[in-house]
C-alpha atoms as a PDB file:
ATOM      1  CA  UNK A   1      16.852  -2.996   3.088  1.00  0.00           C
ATOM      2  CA  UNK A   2      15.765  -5.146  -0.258  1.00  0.00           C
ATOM      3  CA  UNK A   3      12.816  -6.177  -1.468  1.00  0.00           C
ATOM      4  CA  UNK A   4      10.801  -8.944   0.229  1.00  0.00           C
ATOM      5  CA  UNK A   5       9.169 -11.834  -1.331  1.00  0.00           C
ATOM      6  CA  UNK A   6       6.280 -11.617  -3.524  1.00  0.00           C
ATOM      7  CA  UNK A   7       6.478  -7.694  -3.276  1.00  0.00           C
ATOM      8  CA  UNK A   8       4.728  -6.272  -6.075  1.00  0.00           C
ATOM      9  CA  UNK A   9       3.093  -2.904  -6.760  1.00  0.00           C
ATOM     10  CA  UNK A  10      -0.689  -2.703  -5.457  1.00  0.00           C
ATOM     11  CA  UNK A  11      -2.831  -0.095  -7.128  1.00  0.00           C
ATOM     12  CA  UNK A  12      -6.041  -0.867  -5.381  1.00  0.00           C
ATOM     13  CA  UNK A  13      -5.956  -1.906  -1.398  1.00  0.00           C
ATOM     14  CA  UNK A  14      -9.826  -2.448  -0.817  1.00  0.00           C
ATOM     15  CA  UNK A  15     -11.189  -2.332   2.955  1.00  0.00           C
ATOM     16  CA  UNK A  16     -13.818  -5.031   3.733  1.00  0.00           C
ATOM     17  CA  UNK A  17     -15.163  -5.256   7.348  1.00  0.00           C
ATOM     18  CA  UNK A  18     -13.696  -8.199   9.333  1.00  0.00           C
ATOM     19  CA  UNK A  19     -17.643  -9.431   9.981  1.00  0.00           C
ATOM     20  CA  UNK A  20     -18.271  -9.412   6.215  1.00  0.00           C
ATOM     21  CA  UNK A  21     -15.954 -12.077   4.283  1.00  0.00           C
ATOM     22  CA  UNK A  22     -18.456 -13.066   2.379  1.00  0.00           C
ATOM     23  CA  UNK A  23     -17.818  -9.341   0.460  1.00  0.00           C
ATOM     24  CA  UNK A  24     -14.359 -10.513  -0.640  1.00  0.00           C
ATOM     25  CA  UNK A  25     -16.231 -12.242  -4.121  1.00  0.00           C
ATOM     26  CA  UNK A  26     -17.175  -8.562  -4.392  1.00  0.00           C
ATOM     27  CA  UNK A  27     -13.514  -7.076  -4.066  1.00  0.00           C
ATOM     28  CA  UNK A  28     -12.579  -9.727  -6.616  1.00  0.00           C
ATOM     29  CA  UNK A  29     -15.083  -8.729  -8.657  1.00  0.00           C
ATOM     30  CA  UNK A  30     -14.186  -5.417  -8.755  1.00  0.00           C
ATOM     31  CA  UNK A  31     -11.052  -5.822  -9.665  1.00  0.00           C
ATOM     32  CA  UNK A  32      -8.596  -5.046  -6.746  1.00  0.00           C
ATOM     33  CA  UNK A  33      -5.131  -5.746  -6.405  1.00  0.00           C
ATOM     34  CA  UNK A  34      -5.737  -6.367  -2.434  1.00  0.00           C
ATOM     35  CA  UNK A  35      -8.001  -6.572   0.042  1.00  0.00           C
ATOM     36  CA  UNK A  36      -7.901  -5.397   3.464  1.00  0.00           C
ATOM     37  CA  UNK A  37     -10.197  -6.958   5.708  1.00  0.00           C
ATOM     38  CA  UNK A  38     -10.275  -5.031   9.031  1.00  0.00           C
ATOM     39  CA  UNK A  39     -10.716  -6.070  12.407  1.00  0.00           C
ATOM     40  CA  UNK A  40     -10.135  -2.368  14.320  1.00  0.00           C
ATOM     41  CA  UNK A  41     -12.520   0.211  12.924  1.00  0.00           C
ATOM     42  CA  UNK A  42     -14.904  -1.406  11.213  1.00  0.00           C
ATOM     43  CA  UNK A  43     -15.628  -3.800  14.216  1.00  0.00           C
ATOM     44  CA  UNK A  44     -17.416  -3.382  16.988  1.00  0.00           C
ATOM     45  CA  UNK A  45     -15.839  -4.552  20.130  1.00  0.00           C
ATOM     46  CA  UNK A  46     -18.347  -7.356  20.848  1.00  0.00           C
ATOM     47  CA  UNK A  47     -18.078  -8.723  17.506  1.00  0.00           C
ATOM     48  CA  UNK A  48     -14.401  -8.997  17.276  1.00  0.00           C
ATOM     49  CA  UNK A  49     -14.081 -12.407  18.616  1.00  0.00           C
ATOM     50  CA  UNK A  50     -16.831 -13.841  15.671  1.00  0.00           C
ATOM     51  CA  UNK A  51     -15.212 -11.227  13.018  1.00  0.00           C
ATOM     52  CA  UNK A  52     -11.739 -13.266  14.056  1.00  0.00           C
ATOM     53  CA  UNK A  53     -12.772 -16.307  13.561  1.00  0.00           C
ATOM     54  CA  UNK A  54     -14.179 -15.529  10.114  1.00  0.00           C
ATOM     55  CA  UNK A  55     -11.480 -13.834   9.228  1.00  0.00           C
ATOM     56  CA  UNK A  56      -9.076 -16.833  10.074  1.00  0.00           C
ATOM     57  CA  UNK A  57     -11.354 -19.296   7.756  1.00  0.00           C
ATOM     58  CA  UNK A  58     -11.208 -17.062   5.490  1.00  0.00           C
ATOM     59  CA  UNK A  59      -7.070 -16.500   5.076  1.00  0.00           C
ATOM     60  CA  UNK A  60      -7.298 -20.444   4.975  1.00  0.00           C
ATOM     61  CA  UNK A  61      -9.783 -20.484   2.126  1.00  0.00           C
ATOM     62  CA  UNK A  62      -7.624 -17.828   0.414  1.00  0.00           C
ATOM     63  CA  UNK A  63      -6.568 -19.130  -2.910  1.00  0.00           C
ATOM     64  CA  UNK A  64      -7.020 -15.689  -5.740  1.00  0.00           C
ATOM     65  CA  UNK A  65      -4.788 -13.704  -7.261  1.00  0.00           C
ATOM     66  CA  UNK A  66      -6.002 -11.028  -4.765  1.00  0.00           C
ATOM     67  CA  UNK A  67      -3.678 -10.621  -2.185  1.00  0.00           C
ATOM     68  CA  UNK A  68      -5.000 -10.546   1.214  1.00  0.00           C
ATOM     69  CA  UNK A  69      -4.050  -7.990   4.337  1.00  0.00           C
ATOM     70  CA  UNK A  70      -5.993  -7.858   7.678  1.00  0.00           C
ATOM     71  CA  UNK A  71      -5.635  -5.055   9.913  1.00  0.00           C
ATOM     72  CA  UNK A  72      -5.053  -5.909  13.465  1.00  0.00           C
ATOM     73  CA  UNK A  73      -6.047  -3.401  16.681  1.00  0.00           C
ATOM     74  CA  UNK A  74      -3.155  -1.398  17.463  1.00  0.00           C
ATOM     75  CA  UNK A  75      -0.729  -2.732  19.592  1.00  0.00           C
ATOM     76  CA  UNK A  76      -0.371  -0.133  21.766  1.00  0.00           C
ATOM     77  CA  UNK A  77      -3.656  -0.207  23.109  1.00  0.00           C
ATOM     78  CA  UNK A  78      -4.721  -0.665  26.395  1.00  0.00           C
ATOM     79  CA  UNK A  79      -5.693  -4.283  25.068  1.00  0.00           C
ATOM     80  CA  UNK A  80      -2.535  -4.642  23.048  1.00  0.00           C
ATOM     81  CA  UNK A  81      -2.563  -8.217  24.522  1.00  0.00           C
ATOM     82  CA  UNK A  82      -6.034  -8.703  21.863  1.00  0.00           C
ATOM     83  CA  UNK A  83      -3.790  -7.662  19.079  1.00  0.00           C
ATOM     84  CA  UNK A  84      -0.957  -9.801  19.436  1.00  0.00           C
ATOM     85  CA  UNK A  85      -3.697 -12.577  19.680  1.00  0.00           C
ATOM     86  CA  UNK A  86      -5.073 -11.232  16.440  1.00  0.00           C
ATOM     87  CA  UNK A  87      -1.592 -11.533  14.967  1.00  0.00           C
ATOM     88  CA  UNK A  88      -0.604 -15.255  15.890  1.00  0.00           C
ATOM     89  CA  UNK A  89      -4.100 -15.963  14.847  1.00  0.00           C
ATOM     90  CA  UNK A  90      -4.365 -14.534  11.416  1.00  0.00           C
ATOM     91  CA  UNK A  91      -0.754 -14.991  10.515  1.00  0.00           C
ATOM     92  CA  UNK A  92      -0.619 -18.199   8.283  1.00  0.00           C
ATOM     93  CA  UNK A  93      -0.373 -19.515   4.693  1.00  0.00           C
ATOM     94  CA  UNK A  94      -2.880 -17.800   2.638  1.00  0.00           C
ATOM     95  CA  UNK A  95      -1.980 -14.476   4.269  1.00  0.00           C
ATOM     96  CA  UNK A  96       0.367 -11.459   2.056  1.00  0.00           C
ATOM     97  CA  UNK A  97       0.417  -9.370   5.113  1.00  0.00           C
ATOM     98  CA  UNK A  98      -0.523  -7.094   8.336  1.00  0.00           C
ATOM     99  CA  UNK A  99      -1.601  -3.477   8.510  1.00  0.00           C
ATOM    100  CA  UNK A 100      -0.616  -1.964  11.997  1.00  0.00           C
ATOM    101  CA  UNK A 101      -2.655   1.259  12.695  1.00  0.00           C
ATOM    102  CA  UNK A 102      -1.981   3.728  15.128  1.00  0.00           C
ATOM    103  CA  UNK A 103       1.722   2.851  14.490  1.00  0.00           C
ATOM    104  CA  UNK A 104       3.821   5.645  16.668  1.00  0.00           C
ATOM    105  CA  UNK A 105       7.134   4.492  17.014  1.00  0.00           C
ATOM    106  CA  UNK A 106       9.542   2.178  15.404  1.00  0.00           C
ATOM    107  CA  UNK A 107       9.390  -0.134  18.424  1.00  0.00           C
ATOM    108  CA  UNK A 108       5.537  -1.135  17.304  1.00  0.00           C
ATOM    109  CA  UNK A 109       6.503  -2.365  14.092  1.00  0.00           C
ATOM    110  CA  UNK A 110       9.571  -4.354  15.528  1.00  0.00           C
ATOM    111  CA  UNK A 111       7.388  -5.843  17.741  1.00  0.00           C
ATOM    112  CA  UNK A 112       5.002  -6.910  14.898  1.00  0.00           C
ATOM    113  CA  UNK A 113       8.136  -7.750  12.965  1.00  0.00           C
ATOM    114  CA  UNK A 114       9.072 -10.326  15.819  1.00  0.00           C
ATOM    115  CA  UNK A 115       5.998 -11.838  16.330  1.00  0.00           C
ATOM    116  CA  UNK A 116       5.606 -11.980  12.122  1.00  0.00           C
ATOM    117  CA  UNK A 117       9.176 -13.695  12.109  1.00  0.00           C
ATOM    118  CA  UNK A 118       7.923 -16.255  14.990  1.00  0.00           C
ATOM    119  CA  UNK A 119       4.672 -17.112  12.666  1.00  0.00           C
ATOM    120  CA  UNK A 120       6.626 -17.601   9.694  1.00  0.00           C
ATOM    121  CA  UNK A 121       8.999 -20.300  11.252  1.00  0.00           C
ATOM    122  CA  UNK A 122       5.551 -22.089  12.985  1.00  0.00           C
ATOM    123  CA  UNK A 123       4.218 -22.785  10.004  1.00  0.00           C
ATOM    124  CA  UNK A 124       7.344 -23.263   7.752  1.00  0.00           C
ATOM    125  CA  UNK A 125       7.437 -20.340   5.719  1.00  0.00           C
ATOM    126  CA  UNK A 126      10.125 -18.065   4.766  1.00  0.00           C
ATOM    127  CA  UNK A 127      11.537 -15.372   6.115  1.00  0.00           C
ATOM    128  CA  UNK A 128       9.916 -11.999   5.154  1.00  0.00           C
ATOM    129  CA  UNK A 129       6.754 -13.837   3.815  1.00  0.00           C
ATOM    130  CA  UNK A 130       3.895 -11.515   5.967  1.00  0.00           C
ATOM    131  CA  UNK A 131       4.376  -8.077   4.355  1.00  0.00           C
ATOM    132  CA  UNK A 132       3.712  -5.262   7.228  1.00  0.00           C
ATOM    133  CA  UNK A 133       1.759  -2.093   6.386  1.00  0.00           C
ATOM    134  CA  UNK A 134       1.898   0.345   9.104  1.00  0.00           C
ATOM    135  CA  UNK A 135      -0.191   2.807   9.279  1.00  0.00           C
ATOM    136  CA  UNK A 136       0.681   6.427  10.165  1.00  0.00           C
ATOM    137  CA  UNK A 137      -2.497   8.031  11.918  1.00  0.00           C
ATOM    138  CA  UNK A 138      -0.814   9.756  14.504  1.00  0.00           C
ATOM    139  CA  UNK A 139       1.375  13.337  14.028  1.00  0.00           C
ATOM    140  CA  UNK A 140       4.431  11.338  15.826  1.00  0.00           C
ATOM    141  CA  UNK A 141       4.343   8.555  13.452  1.00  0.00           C
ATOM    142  CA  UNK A 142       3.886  10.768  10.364  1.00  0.00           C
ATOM    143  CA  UNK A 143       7.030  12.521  11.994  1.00  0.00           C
ATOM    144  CA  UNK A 144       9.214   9.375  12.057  1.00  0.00           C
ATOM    145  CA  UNK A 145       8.265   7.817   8.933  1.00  0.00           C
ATOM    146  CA  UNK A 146      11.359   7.247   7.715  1.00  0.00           C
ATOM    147  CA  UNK A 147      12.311   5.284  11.174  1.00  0.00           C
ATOM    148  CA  UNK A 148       9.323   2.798  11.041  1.00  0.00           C
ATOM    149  CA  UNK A 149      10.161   2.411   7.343  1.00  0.00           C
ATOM    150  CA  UNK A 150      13.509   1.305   8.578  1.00  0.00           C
ATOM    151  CA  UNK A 151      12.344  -0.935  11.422  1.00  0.00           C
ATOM    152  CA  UNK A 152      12.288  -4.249   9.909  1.00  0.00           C
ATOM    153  CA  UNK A 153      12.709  -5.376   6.363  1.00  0.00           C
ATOM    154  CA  UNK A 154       9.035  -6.479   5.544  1.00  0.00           C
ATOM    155  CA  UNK A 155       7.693  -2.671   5.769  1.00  0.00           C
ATOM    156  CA  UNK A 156       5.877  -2.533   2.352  1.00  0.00           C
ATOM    157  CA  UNK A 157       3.677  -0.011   0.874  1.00  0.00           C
ATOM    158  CA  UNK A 158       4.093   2.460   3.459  1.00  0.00           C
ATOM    159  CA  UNK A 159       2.764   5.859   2.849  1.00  0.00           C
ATOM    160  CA  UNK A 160       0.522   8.356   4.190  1.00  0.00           C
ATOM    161  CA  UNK A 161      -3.535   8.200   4.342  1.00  0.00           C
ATOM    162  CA  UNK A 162      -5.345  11.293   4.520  1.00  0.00           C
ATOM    163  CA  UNK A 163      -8.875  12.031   4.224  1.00  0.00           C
ATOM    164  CA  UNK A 164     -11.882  13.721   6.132  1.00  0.00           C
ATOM    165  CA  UNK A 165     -12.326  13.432   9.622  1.00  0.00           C
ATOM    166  CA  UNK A 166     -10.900  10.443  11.502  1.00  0.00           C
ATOM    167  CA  UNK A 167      -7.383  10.254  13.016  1.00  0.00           C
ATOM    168  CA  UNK A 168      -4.918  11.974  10.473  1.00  0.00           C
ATOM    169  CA  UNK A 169      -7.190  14.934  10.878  1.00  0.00           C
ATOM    170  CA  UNK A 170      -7.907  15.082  14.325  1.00  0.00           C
ATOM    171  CA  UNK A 171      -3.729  14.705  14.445  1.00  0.00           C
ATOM    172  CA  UNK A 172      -2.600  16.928  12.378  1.00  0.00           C
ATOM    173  CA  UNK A 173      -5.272  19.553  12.441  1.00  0.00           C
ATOM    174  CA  UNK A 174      -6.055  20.374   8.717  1.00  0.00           C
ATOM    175  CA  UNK A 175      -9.184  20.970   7.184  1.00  0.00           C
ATOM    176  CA  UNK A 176      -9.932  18.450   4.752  1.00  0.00           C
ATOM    177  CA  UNK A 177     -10.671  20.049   0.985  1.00  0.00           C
ATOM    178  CA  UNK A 178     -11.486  17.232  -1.795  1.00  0.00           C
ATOM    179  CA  UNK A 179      -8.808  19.192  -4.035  1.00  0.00           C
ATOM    180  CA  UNK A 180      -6.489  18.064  -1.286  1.00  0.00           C
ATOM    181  CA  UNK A 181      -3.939  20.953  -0.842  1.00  0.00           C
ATOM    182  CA  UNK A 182      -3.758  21.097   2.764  1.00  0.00           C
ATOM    183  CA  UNK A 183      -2.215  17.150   2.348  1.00  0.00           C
ATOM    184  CA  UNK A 184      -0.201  17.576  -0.522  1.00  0.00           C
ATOM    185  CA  UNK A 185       3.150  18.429   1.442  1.00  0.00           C
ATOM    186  CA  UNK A 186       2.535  15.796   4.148  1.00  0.00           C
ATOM    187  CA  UNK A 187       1.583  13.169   1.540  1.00  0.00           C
ATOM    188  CA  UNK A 188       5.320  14.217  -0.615  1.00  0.00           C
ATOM    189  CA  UNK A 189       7.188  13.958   3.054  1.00  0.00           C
ATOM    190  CA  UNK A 190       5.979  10.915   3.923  1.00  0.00           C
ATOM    191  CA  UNK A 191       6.495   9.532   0.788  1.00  0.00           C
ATOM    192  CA  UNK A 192      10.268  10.788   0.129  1.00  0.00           C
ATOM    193  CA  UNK A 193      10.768   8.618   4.091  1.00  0.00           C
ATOM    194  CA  UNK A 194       9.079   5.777   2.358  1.00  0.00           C
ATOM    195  CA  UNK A 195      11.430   5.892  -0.628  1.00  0.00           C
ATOM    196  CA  UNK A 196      14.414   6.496   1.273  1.00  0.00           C
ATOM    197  CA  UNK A 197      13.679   3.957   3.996  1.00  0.00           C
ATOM    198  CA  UNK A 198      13.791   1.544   1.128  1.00  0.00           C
ATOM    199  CA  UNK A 199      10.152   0.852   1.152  1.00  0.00           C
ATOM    200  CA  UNK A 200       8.935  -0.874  -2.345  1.00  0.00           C
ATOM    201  CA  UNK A 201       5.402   0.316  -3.441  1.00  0.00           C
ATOM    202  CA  UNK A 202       4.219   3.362  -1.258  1.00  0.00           C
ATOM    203  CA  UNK A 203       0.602   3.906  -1.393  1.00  0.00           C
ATOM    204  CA  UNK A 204      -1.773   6.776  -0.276  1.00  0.00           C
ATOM    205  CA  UNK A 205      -5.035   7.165   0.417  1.00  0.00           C
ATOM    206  CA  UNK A 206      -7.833   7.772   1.578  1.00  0.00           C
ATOM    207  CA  UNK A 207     -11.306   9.263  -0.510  1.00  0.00           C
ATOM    208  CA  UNK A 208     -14.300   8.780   1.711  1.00  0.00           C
ATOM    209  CA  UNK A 209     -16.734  10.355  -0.691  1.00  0.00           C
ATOM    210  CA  UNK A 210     -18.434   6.878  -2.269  1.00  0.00           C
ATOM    211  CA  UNK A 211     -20.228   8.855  -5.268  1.00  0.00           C
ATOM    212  CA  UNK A 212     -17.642  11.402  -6.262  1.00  0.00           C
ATOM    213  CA  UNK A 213     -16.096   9.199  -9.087  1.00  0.00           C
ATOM    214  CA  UNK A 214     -14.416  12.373 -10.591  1.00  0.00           C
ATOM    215  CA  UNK A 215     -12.514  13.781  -7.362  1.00  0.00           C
ATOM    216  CA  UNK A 216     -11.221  10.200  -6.271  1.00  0.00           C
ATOM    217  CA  UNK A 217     -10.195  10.321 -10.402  1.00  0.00           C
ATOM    218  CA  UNK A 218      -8.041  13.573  -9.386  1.00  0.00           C
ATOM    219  CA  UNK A 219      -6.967  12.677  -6.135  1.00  0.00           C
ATOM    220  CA  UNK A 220      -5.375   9.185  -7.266  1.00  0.00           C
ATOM    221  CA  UNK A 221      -3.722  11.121 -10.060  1.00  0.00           C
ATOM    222  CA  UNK A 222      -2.188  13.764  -7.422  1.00  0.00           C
ATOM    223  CA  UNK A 223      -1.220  10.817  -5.692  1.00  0.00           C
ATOM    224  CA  UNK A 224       0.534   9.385  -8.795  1.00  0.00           C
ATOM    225  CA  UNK A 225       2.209  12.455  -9.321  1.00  0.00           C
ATOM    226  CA  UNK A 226       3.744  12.735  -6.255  1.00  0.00           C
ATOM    227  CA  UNK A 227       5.054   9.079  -6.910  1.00  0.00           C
ATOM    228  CA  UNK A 228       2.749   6.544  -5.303  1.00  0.00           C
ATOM    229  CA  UNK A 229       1.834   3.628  -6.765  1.00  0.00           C
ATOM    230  CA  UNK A 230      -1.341   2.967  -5.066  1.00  0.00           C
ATOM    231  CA  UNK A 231      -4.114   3.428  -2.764  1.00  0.00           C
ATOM    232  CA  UNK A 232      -6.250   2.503  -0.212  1.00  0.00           C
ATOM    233  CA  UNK A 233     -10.395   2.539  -0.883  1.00  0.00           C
ATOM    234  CA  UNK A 234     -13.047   1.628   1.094  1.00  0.00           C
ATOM    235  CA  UNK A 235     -15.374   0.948  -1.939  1.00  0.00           C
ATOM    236  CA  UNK A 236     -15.706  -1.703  -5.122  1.00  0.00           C
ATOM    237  CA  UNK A 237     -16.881   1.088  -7.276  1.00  0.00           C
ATOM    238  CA  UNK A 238     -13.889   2.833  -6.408  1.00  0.00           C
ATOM    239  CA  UNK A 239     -11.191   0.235  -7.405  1.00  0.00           C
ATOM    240  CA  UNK A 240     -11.589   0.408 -11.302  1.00  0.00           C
ATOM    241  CA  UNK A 241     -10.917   4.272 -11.033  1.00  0.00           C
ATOM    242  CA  UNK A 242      -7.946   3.756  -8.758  1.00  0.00           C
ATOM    243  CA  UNK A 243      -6.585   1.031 -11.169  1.00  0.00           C
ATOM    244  CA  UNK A 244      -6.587   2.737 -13.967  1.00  0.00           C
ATOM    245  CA  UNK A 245      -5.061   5.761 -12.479  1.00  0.00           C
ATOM    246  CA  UNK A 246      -1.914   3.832 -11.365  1.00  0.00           C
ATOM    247  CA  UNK A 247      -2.079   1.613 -14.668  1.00  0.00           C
ATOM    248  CA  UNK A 248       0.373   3.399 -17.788  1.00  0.00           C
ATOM    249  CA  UNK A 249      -1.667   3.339 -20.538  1.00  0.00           C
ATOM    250  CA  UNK A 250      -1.435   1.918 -24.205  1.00  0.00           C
ATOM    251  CA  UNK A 251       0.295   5.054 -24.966  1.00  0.00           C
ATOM    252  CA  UNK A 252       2.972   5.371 -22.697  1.00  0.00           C
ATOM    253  CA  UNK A 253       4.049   2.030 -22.871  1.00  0.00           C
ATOM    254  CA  UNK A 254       4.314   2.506 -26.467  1.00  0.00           C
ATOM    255  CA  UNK A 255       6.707   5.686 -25.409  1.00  0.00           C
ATOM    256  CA  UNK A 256       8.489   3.613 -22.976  1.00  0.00           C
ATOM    257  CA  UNK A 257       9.452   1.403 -25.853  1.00  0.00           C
ATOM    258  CA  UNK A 258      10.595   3.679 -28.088  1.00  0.00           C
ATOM    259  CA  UNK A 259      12.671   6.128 -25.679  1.00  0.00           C
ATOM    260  CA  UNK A 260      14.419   2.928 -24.898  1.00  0.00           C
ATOM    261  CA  UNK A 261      14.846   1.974 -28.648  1.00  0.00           C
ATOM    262  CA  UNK A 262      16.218   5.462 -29.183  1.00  0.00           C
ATOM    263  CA  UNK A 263      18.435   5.596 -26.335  1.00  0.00           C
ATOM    264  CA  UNK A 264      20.156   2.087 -26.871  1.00  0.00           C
ATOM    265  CA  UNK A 265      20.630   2.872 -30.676  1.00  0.00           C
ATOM    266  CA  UNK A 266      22.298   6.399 -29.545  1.00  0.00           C
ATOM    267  CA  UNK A 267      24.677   4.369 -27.255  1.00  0.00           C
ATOM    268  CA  UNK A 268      25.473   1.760 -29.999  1.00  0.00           C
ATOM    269  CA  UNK A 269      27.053   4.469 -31.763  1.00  0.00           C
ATOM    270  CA  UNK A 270      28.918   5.808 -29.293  1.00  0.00           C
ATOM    271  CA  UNK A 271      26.644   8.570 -28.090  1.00  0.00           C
ATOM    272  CA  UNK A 272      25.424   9.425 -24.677  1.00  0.00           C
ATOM    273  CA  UNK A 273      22.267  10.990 -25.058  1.00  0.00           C
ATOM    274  CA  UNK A 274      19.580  11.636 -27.885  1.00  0.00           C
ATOM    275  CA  UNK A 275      17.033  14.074 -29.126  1.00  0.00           C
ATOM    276  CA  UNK A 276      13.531  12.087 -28.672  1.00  0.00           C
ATOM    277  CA  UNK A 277      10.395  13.531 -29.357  1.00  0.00           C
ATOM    278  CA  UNK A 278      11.500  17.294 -29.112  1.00  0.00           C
ATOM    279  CA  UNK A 279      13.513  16.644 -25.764  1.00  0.00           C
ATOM    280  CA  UNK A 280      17.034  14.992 -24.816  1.00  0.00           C
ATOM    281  CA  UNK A 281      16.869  11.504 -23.592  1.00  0.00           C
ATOM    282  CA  UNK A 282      19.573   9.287 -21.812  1.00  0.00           C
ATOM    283  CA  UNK A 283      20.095   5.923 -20.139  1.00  0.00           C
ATOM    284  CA  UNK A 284      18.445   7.824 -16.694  1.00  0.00           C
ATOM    285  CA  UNK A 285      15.599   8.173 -18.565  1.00  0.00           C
ATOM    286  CA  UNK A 286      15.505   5.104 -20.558  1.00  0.00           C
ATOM    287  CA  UNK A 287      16.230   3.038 -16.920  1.00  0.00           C
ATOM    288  CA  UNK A 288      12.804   4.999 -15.588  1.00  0.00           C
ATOM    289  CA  UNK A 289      11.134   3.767 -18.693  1.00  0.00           C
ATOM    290  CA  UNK A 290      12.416   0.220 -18.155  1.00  0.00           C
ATOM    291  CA  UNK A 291      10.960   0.186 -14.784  1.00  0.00           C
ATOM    292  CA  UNK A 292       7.821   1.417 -15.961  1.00  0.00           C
ATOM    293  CA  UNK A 293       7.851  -1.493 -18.523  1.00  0.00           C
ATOM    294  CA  UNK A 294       9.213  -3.949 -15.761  1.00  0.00           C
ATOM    295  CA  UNK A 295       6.383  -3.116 -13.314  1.00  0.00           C
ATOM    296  CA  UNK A 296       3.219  -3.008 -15.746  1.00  0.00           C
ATOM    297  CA  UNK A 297       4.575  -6.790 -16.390  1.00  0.00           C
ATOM    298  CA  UNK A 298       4.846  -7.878 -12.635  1.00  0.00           C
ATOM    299  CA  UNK A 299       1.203  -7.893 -12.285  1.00  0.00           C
END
């Protein structure tokens, strides 16, 4: 698999309800790299059909450097018919991509990848435009993560959200903690699938509690630790935190540049690796810092 078109690394992935468009100034605002605006959970059934339509106007209206997402119902619903509708309807010009929840299976997502690939030639775009998010809120689907990753090409930013309550939980059966040890292994499994499968940008999530600045500050570092490059939040005052804990700072940049200076004056004269800063250096580590350099520049 290789890396779709216009795929970039997303620290922030906001959630705005489908019925509220009018908050995405407010996402803007606040500084995220995405916005999700979600037409399953935070919809009620009978106002799906006016949340749709809004949501439509406003992927046509879409012109920011925010990158847009909606999440669909779940195909495999007893209603999967209203997804697919949801799909063809939101799946135009303006658009970066589609989260699938309640993804199970790899046949889900190439079934979203077919319909995606059908869109894209209706309205002339290329192929692998519509990025596809699915998500993995079911103890199957966290189980063959590295399948769905697989599925289709435009998988992007797959990882695993986990949080209090709600479907992981109720799934899996842990007992949510805000220092978040009972998720830690699942979160580094699914993300080794992610990274294996080929999937650029993996992002976590989720942390529910709005006021609790300082935990979401140590969860989105765990998260960065384990190798993530973003998250999902479901609030504005949450994306600056988020950002800036999947932003290098001033300081290792600065590092970055000179492991790199160190490592290609070592190999200038011949040598293989270098004592930098008290520890050995070579071109693995100077290709890591590269990237690091390379990514902070793609946004």
């Amino acid at each position: 698999m290789s890396s779709e078109p216009g795929r970039v690394p997303l620290r922030s992935l906001l959630f705005v309800p489908g019925s509220r468009t009018d908050w995405l100034a407010k996402a803007e605002a606040a500084g995220a790299d995405a916005a999700i605006l979600d037409l399953e959970d935070a919809v009620p059934d009978d106002g799906k059909a006016a949340a749709l339509d809004a949501v439509t106007r406003a992927v046509d209206r879409a012109t920011s450097r925010m990158r847009l997402f909606i999440r669909i119902n779940a195909l495999d619903r007893a209603a999967g018919w209203q997804a697919a509708d949801e799909l063809r309807a939101v799946a135009r010009p303006g658009l970066y991509g589609i989260v699938l929840p309640k993804v199970a299976h790899a046949d889900d997502v190439r079934a979203a990848d077919r319909m995606l690939a059908w869109c894209e030639r209706h309205h002339g775009l290329p192929d692998g435009h519509f990025a596809l998010v699915p998500l993995l809120e079911t103890a199957r689907g966290l189980r063959e993560a590295y399948a769905i990753g697989r599925a289709a090409d435009r998988v992007a930013h797959l990882g695993a959200l986990t949080g209090p309550g709600g479907d992981v939980e109720r799934a899996v059966g842990y007992r949510w903690s805000p220092d978040g040890d009972e998720t830690r292994d699942l979160r580094a499994r699914v993300l080794l699938d992610a990274r294996a499968a080929d999937c650029p940008h993996p992002v976590a999530g989720l942390w529910t509690d709005i006021a609790d600045l300082e935990g979401l500050r140590r969860f989105a570092g765990q998260n960065r630790a384990l190798g993530y490059e973003g998250m999902a939040v479901i609030h504005p005052s949450h994306v600056p935190v988020v950002n800036a804990a999947f932003s290098p700072g001033p300081d290792e940049l600065a590092r970055c540049a000179r492991l790199i200076a160190a490592v290609e004056e070592a190999q200038a004269r011949g040598a293989g690796a270098v004592r930098f800063e008290g520890r050995m250096v070579d071109e693995a580590m100077a290709a890591t810092a590269r990237h690091t350099l390379a990514q902070q520049g793609g946004r």
